[in-house]
Protein backbone atom coordinates (compact mmCIF):
# COMPACT_ATOMS: atom_id res chain seq x y z
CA UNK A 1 -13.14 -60.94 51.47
CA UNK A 2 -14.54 -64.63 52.26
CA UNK A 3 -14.41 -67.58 49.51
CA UNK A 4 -16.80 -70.10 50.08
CA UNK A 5 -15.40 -72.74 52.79
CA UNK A 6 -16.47 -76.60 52.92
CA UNK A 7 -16.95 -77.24 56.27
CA UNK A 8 -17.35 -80.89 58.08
CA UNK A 9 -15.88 -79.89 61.24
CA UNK A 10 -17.66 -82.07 64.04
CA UNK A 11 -20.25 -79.87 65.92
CA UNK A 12 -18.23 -78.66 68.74
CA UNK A 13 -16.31 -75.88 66.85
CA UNK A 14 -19.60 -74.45 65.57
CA UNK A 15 -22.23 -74.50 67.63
CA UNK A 16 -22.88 -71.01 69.31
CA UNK A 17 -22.15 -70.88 72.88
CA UNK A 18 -23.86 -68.10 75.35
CA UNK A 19 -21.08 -68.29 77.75
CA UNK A 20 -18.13 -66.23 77.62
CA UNK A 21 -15.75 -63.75 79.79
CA UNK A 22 -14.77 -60.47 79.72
CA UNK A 23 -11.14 -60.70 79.79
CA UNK A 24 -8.67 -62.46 78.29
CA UNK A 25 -6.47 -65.10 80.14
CA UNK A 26 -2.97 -66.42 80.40
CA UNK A 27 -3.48 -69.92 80.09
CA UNK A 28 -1.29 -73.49 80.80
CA UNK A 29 -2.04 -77.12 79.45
CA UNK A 30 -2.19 -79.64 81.89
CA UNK A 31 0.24 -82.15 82.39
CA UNK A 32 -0.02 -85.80 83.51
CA UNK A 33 0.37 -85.48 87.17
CA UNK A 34 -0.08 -81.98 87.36
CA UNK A 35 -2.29 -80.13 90.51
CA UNK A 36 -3.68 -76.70 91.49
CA UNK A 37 -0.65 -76.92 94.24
CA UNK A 38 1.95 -77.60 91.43
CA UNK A 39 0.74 -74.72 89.03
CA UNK A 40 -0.08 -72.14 91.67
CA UNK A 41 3.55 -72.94 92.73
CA UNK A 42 5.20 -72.92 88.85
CA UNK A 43 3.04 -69.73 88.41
CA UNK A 44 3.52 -67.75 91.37
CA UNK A 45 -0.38 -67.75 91.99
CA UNK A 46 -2.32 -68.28 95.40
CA UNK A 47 -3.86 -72.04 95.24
CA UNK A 48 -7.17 -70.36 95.92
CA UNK A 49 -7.05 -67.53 93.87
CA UNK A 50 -6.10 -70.35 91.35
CA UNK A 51 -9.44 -72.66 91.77
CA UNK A 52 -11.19 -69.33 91.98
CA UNK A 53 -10.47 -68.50 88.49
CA UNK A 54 -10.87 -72.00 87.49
CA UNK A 55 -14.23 -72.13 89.72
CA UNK A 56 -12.96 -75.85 90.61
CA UNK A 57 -12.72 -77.35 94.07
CA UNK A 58 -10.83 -80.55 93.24
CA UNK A 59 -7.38 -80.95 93.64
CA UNK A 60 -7.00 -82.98 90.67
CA UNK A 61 -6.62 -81.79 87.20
CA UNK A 62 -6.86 -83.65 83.92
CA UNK A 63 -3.79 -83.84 81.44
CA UNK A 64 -4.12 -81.68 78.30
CA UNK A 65 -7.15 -79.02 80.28
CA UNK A 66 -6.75 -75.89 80.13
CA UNK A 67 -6.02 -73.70 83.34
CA UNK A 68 -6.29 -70.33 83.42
CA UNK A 69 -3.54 -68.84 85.33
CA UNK A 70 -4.11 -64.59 85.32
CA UNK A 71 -5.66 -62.36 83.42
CA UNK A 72 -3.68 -60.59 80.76
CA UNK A 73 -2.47 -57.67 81.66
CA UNK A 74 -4.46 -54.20 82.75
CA UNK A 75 -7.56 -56.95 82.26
CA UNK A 76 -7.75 -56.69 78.80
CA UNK A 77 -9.43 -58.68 76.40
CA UNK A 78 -7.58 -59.51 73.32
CA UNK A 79 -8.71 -58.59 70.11
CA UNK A 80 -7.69 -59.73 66.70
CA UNK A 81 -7.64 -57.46 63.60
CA UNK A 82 -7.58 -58.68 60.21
CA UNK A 83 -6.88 -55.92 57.43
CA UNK A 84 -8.32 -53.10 59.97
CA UNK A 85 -11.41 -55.36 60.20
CA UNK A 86 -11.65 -56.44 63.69
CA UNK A 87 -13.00 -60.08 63.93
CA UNK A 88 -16.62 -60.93 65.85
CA UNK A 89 -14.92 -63.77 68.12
CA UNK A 90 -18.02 -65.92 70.25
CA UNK A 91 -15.06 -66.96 72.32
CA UNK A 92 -11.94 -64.45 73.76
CA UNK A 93 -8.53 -65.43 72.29
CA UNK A 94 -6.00 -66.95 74.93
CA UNK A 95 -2.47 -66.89 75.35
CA UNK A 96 -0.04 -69.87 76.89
CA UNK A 97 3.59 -69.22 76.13
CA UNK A 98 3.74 -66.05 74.98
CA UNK A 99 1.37 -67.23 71.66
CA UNK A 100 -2.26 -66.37 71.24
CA UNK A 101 -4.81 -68.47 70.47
CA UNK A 102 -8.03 -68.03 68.56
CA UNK A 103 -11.03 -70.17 67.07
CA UNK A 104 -10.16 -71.93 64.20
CA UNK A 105 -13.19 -71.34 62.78
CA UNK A 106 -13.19 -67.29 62.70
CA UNK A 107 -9.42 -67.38 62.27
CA UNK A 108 -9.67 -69.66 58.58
CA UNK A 109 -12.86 -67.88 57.17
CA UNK A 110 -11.01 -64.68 57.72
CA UNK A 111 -7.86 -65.72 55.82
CA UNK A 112 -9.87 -67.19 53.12
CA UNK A 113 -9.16 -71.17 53.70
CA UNK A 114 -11.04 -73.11 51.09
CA UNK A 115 -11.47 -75.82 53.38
CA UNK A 116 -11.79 -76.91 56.90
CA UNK A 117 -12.10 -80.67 57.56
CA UNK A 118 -12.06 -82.83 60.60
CA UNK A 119 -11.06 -86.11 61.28
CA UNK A 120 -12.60 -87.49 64.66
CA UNK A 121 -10.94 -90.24 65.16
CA UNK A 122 -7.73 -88.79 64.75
CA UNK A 123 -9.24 -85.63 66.47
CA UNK A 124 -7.55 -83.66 63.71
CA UNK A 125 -8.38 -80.43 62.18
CA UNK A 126 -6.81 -79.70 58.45
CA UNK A 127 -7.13 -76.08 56.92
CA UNK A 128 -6.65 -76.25 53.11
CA UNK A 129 -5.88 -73.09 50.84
CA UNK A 130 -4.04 -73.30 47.85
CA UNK A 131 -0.80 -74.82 47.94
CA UNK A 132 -1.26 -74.90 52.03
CA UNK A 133 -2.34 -77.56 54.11
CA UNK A 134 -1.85 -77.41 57.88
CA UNK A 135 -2.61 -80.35 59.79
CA UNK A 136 -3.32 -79.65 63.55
CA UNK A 137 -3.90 -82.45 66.30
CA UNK A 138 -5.79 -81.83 68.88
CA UNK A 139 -3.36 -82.18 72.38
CA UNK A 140 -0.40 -82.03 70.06
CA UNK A 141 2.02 -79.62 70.00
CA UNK A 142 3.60 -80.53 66.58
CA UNK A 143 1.82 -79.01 63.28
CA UNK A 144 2.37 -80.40 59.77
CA UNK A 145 2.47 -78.22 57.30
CA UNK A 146 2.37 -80.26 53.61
CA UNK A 147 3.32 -83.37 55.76
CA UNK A 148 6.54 -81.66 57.13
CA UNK A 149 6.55 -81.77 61.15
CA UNK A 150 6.64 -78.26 62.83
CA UNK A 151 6.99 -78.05 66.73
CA UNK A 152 4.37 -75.37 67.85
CA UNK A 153 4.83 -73.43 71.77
CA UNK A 154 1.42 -74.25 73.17
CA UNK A 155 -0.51 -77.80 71.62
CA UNK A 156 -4.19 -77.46 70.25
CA UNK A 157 -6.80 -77.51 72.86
CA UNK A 158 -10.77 -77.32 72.78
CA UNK A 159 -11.89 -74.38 75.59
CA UNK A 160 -15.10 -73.21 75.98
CA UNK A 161 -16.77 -75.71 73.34
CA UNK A 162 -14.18 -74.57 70.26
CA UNK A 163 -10.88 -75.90 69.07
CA UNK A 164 -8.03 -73.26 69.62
CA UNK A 165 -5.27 -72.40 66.96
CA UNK A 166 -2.09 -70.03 67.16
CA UNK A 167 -3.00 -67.49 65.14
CA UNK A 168 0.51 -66.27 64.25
CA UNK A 169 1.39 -70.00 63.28
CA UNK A 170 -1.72 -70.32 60.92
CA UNK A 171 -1.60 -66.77 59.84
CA UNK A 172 2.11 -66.72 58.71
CA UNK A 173 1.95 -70.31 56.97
CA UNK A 174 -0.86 -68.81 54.89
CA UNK A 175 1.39 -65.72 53.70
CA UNK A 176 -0.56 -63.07 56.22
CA UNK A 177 2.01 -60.74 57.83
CA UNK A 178 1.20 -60.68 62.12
CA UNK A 179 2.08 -57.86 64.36
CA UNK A 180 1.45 -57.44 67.90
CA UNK A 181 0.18 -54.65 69.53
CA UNK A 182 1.24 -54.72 73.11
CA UNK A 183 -0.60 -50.81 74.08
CA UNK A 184 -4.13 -52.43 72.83
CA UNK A 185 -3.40 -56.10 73.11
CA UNK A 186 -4.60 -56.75 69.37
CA UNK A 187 -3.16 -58.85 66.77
CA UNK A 188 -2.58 -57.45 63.66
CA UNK A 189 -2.84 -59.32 60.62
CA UNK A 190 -2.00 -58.20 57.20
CA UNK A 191 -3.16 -60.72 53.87
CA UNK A 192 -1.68 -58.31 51.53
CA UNK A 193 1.53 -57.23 52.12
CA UNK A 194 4.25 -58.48 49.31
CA UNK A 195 7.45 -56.36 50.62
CA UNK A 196 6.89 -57.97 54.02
CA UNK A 197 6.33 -61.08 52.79
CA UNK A 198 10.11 -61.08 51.42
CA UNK A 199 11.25 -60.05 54.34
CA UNK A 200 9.07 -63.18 56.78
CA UNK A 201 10.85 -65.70 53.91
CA UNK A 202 13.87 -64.32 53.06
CA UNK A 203 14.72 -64.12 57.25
CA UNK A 204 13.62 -67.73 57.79
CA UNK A 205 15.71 -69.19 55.21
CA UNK A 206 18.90 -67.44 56.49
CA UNK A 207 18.12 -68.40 60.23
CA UNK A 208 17.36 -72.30 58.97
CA UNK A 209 20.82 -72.38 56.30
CA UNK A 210 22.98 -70.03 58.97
CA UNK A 211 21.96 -69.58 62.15
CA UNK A 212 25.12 -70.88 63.73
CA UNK A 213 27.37 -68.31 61.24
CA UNK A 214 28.79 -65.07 61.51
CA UNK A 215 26.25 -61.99 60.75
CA UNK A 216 28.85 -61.67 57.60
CA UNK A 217 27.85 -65.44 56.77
CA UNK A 218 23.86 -64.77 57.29
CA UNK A 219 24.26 -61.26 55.02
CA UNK A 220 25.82 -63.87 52.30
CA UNK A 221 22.74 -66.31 52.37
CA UNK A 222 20.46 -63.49 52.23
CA UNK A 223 22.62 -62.20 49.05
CA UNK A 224 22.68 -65.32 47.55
CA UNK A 225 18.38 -65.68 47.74
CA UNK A 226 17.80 -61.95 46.34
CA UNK A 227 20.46 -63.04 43.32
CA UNK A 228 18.66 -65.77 42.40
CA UNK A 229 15.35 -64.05 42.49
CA UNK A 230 17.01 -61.25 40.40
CA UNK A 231 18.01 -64.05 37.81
CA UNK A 232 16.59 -65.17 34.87
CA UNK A 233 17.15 -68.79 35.51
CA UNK A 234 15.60 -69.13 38.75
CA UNK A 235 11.82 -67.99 40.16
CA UNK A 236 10.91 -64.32 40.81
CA UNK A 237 10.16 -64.19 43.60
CA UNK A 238 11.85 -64.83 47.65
CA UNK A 239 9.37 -67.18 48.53
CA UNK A 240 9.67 -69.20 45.17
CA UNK A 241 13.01 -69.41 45.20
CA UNK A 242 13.04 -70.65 48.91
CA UNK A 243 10.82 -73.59 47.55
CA UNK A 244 11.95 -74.00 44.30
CA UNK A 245 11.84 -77.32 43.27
CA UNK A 246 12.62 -77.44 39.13
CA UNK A 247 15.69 -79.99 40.00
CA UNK A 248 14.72 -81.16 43.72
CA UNK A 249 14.64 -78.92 46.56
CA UNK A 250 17.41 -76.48 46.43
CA UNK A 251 17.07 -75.73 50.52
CA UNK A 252 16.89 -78.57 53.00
CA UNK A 253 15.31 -76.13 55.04
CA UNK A 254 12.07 -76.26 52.92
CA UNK A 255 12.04 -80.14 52.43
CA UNK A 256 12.27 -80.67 55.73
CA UNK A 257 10.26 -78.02 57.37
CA UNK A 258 12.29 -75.91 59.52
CA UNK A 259 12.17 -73.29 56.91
CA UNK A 260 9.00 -72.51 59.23
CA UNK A 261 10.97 -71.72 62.27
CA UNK A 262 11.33 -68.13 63.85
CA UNK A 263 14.20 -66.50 62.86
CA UNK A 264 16.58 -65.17 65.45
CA UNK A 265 16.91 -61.00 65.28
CA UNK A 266 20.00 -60.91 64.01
CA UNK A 267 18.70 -63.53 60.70
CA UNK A 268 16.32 -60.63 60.41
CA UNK A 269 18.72 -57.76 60.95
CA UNK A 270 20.58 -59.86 58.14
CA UNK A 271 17.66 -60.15 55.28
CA UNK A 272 16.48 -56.33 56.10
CA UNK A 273 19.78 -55.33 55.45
CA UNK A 274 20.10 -57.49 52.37
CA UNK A 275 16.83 -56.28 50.96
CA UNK A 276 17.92 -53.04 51.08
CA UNK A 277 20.68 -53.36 48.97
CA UNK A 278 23.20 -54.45 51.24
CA UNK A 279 25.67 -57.26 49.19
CA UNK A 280 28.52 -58.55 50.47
CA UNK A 281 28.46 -61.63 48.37
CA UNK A 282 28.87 -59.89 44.65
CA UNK A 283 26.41 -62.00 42.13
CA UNK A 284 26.71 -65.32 43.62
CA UNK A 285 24.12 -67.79 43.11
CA UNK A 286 25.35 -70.81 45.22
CA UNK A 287 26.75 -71.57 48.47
CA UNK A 288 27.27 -74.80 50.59
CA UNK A 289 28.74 -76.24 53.58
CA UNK A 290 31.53 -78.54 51.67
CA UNK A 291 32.31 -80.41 54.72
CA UNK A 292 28.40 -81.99 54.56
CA UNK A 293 27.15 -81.38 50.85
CA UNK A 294 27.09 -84.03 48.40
CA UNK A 295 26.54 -81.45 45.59
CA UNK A 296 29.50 -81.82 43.53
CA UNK A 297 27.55 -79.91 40.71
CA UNK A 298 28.08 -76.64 41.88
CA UNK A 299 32.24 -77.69 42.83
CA UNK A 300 32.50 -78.62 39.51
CA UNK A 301 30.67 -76.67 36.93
CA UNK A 302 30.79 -73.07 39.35
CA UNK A 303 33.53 -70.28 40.21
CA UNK A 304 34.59 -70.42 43.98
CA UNK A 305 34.37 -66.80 45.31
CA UNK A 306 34.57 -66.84 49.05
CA UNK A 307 34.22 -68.73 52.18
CA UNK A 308 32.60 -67.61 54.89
CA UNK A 309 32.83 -69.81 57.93
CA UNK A 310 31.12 -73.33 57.05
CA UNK A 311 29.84 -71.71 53.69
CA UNK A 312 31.90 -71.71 50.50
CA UNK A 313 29.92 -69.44 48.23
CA UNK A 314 30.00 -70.10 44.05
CA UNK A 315 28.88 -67.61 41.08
C-alpha cells in the first residue's frame, strides 16, 4: 500500500521513543500568559488534578505547550484505521477542539505521500503527493494547501518527541474519506472511495458559493456542478470541475482556498440530495451573483433561467 517516501524530516519526528501512555488525552495549546489556575478554571478541572496529569509543579506554563486537560472519554485510547488496517502509532493520537491529532510520520506513509520534507528554520513540515502539497507550521494554526491559506482548529505542535497533524485535515486534502467512530473512539479512513469523494467536493463547493442562500439556492449550485460534470465540454468528474481551470478558475472558492472549509449540514443535505437525482435547476451550466460578478460572458452569450436569491442561474 506504501510508495517509497523521501524523507529529510529533522530527527525529532523519527527517532523511536520508549515512553508513552495508555490513554488518550484531551489536550489545549498554551497561550502567552496562560497558567495551571487559568486552564483548570477554562476547563472545569481541579488545579492539582491538572499538574498531576501534567506531572508539573510550576505555576508557569510556556506558550504553544501542550496541556493535557482529561482523558478521553471511558479512558480510551484512540486508534486510527486506515482501509481496516489499524495503524502501529509509537505515540497515542490527541484531540484539542474536537480534532484528532496523529504523527505525521505514520499518518503520510499510510496515505501514500511521496514526500515529507522539513524546513528547520521555518520549523515547517510539507507533505507532497501528486497534485497536493500541504504546508504545515509548526505553532501555526493556518495550513497552506498549494499556497492557498486554510485556518485549521488546533495549530501543529511537537508532543512526546513527534510533530502532530489533524488527521481529518491531511486525510481529506489527500482525497481519503474520514469517519469517526464515537462507540470505539477510532478514526476511520477510507483512500478509495469515489462516490464519497463526490459527495466531500460537491458539499464544499455549495457551502463556499452558497452558504448564506436558501436550501433551494444550495440544491441549484449542487445542480449546476453535476451538469457540468455530465457535459461534454467540461471535466468528468465533481472534483475536476470544482478546480477546473481550462479558462481561469471557474470557482473563487478553489483559487482562494475556502473550497477546503467544512460544509454546514444543510450544504451536505443539499449535494446528497443533488447526487441523487434531485434537480431543481433543469440543465443549467452557470450561475452568478450579478450584483458582484464581473463575468459579462455568461450575461451575454447564455439564456437566463432563474434567480434564486443572490444567484441568477444561465443554461
Amino acid at each position: 500500500m506504501k510508495k517509497a517516501i523521501l524523507i529529510t524530516l529533522f530527527i525529532s519526528l523519527f527517532l523511536s521513543n520508549t515512553s508513552s501512555y495508555a490513554n488518550s488525552y484531551v489536550m489545549y495549546t498554551a497561550q502567552p500568559g496562560d497558567s495551571y489556575w487559568k486552564i483548570s478554571d477554562k476547563y472545569d478541572v481541579s488545579l492539582d488534578e491538572l499538574k498531576s496529569i501534567n506531572q508539573d509543579t510550576d505555576d508557569t506554563i510556556e506558550a504553544g505547550s501542550l496541556v493535557k486537560i482529561r482523558k478521553v472519554s471511558s479512558n480510551k485510547t484512540i486508534k486510527v484505521m486506515i482501509d481496516d488496517e489499524i495503524l502501529d502509532l509509537d505515540e497515542e493520537p490527541y484531540i484539542e477542539n474536537a480534532r484528532t491529532f496523529v504523527p505525521i510520520r505514520f499518518i503520510a506513509e499510510a496515505l501514500n505521500v511521496d514526500e515529507i520534507l522539513w524546513d528547520d528554520e521555518s520549523r515547517r513540515a510539507t507533505l507532497v503527493n501528486d497534485s497536493k502539497t500541504i504546508e504545515l507550521t509548526l505553532g501555526s494554526n493556518i495550513a497552506k494547501v498549494n499556497g492557498k491559506e486554510v485556518e485549521l482548529d488546533a495549530p501543529i505542535s511537537v508532543h512526546e518527541g513527534r510533530t502532530f497533524v489533524p488527521v481529518r485535515f491531511v486525510s481529506e486534502i489527500f482525497d481519503c474519506i474520514v469517519k469517526w467512530d464515537y462507540e470505539n473512539y477510532m478514526v476511520l479512513i477510507d483512500t478509495d472511495n469515489s462516490s464519497a469523494e463526490d459527495l466531500y467536493w460537491l458539499s464544499r463547493i455549495v457551502h463556499a458559493e452558497a452558504d448564506g442562500e436558501s436550501f433551494e439556492g444550495k440544491l441549484a449550485v449542487a445542480n449546476v456542478i453535476i451538469n457540468r460534470k455530465n457535459s461534454p465540454d467540461f471535466p468528468d468528474t465533481i472534483k475536476d470541475v470544482v478546480f477546473d481551470t481550462k479558462h481561469g478558475y471557474q470557482y473563487t472558492p478553489a483559487a482562494n482556498g475556502t473550497v477546503f472549509n467544512s460544509p454546514s449540514s444543510e450544504s451536505i443535505r443539499a449535494a446528497t440530495l443533488a447526487l441523487s437525482g434531485n434537480n431543481n435547476i433543469s440543465d443549467c451550466l452557470y450561475f452568478l451573483n450579478p450584483r458582484i460578478s464581473t463575468n459579462n460572458w455568461i450575461i451575454k452569450n447564455k439564456t437566463f433561467y432563474k434567480r434564486i436569491g443572490l444567484h441568477d442561474f444561465y443554461k
